[in-house]
C-alpha atoms as a PDB file:
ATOM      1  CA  UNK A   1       9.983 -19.170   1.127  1.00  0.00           C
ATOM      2  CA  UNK A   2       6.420 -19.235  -0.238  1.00  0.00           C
ATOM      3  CA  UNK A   3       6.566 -17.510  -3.590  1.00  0.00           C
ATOM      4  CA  UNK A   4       3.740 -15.760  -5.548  1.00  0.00           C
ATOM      5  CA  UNK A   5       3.700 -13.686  -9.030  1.00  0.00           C
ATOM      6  CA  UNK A   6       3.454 -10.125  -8.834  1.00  0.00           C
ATOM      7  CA  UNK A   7       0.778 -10.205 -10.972  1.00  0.00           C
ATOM      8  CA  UNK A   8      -1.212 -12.138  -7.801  1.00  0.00           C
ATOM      9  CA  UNK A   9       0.129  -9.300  -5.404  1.00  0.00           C
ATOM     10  CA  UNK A  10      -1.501  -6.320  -8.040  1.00  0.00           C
ATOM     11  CA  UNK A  11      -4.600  -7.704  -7.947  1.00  0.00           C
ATOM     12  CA  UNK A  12      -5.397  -7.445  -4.357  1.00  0.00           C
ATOM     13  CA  UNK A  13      -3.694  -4.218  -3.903  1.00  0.00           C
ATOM     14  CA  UNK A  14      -6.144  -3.418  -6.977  1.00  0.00           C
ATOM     15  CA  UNK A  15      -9.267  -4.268  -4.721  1.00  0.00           C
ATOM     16  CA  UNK A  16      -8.317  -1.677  -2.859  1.00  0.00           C
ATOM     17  CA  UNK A  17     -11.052   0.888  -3.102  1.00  0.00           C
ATOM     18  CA  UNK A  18     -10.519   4.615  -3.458  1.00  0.00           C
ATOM     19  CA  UNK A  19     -10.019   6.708   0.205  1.00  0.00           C
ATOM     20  CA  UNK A  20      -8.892   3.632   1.714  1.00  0.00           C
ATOM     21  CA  UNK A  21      -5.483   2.152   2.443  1.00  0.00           C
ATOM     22  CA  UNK A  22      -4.030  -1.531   3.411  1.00  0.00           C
ATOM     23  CA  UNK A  23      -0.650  -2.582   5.070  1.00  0.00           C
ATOM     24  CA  UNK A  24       2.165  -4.212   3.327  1.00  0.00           C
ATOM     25  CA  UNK A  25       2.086  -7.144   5.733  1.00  0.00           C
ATOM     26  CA  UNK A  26      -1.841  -7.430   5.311  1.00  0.00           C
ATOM     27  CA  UNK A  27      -1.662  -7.610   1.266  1.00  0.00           C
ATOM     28  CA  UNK A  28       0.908  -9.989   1.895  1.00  0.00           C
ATOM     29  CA  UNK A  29      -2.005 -11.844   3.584  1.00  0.00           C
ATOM     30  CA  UNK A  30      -4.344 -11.537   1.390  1.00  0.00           C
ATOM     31  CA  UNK A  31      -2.139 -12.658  -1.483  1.00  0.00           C
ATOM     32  CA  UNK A  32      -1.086 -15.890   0.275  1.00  0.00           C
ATOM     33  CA  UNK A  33       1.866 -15.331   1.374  1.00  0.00           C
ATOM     34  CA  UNK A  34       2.224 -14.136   5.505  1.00  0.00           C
ATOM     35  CA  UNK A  35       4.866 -12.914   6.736  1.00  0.00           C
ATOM     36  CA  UNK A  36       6.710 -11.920   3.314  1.00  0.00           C
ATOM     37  CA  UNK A  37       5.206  -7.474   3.446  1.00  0.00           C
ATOM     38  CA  UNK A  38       8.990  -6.829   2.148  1.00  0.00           C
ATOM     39  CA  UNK A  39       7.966  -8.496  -1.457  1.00  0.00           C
ATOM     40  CA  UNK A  40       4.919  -6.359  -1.441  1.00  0.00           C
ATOM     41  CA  UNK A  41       6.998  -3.827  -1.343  1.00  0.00           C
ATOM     42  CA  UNK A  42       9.426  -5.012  -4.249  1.00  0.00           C
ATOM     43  CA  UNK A  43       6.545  -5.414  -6.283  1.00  0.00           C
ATOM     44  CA  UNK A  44       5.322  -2.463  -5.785  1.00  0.00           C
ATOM     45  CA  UNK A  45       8.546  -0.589  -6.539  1.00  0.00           C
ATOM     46  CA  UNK A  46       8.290  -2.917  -9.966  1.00  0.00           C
ATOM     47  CA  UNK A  47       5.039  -1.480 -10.691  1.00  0.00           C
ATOM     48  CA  UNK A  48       6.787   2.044 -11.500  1.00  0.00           C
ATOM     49  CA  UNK A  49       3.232   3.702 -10.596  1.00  0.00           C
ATOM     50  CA  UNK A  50       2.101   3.020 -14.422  1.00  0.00           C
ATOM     51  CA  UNK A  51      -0.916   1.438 -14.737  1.00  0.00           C
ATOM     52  CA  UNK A  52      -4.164   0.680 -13.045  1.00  0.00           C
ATOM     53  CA  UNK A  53      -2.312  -0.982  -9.483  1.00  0.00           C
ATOM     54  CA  UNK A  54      -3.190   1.705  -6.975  1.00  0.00           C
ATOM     55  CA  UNK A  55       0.405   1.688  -5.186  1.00  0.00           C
ATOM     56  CA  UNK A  56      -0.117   4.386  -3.487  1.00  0.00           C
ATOM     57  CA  UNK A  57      -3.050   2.754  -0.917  1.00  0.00           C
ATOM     58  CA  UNK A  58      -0.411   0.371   0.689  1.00  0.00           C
ATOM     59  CA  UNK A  59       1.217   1.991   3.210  1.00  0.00           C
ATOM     60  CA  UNK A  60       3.453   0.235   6.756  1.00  0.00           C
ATOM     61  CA  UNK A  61       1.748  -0.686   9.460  1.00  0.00           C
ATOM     62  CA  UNK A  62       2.022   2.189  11.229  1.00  0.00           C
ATOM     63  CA  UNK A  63      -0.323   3.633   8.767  1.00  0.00           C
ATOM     64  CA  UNK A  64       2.742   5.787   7.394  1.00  0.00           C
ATOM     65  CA  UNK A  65       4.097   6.212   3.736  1.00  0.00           C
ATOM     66  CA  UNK A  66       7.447   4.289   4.099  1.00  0.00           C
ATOM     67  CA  UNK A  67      10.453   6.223   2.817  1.00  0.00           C
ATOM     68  CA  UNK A  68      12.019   5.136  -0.405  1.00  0.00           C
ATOM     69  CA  UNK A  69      16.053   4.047  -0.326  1.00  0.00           C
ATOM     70  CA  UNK A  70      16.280   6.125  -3.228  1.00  0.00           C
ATOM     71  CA  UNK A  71      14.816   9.563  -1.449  1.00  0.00           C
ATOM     72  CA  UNK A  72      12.604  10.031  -4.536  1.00  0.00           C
ATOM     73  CA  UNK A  73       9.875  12.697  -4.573  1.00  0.00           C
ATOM     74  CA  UNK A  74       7.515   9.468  -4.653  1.00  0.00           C
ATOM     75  CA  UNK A  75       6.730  10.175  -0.919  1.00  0.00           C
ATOM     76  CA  UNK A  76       5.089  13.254  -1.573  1.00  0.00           C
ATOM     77  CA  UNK A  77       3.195  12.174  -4.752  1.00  0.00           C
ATOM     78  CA  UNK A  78       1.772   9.090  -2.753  1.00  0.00           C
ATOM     79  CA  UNK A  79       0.519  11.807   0.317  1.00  0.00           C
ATOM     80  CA  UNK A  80      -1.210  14.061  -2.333  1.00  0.00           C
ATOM     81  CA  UNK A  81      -2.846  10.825  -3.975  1.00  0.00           C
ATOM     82  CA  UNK A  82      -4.170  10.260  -0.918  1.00  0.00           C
ATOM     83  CA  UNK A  83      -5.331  13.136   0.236  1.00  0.00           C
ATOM     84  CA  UNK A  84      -6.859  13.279  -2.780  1.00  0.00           C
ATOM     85  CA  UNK A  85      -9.151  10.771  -2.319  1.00  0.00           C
ATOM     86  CA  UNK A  86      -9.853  12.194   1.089  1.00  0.00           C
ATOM     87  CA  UNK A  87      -7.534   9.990   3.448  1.00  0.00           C
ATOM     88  CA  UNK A  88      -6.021  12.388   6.162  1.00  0.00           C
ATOM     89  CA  UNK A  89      -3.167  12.136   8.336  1.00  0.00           C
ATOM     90  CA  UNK A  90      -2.214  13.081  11.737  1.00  0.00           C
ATOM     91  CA  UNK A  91       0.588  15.567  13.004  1.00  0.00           C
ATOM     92  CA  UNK A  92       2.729  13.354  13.024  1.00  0.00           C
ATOM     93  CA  UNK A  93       2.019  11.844   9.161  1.00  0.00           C
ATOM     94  CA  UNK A  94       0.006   8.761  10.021  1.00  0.00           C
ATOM     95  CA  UNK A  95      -2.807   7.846   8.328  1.00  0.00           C
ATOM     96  CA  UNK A  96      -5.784   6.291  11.701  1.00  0.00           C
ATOM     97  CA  UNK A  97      -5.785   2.734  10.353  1.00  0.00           C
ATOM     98  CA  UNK A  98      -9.329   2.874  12.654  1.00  0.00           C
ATOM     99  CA  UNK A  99     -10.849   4.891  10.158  1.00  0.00           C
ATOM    100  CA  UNK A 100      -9.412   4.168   6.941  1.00  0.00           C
ATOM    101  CA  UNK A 101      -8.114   0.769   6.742  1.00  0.00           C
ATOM    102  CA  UNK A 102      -9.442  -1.552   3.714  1.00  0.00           C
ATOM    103  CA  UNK A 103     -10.999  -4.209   5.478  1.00  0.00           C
ATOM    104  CA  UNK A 104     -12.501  -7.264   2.518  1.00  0.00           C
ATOM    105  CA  UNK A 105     -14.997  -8.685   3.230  1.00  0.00           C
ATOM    106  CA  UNK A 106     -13.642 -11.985   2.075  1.00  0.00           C
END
């Protein structure tokens, strides 16, 4: 497996700009290493929400907030963050990737 520091992974998910989001699978891209969204993830569950890494922009690729395996309260705080910075979801708690999905330039 292609391996890459989390401190690579933090700094694209930290070029994520405010109202938008980005999938685990397409940081995982963008940091070099396709294929691998679960150690996005584990990163981000190492990042414990402290600091400037916006966590809470990376959501699945269904363009919902993926449920922790501990069945914290993080779920919620991550929705409010976002709608915060004015990202909406649907009915059904997806966020259209059409209309807010980060898309870099390079």
């Amino acid at each position: 497996m292609t391996t890459v520091s989390y401190r690579e992974i933090y700094a694209v998910v930290s070029r994520i700009p405010r109202g938008r989001v980005a999938t685990y699978g397409q940081i995982a891209r963008l940091a070099g290493i396709p294929g691998h969204a679960r150690q996005v993830g584990y990163a981000l569950g190492r990042s414990d929400g402290q600091g400037p890494v916006p966590w809470h922009r990376v959501v699945n690729a269904k363009g919902m907030i993926s449920p922790r395996a501990d069945g914290s309260w993080m779920e919620l705080v991550q929705r409010l963050l976002l709608e915060g910075e004015g990202v909406i979801f649907d009915e059904h708690g997806r966020i259209p990737l059409s209309r807010f999905q980060w898309r870099p330039a390079s």
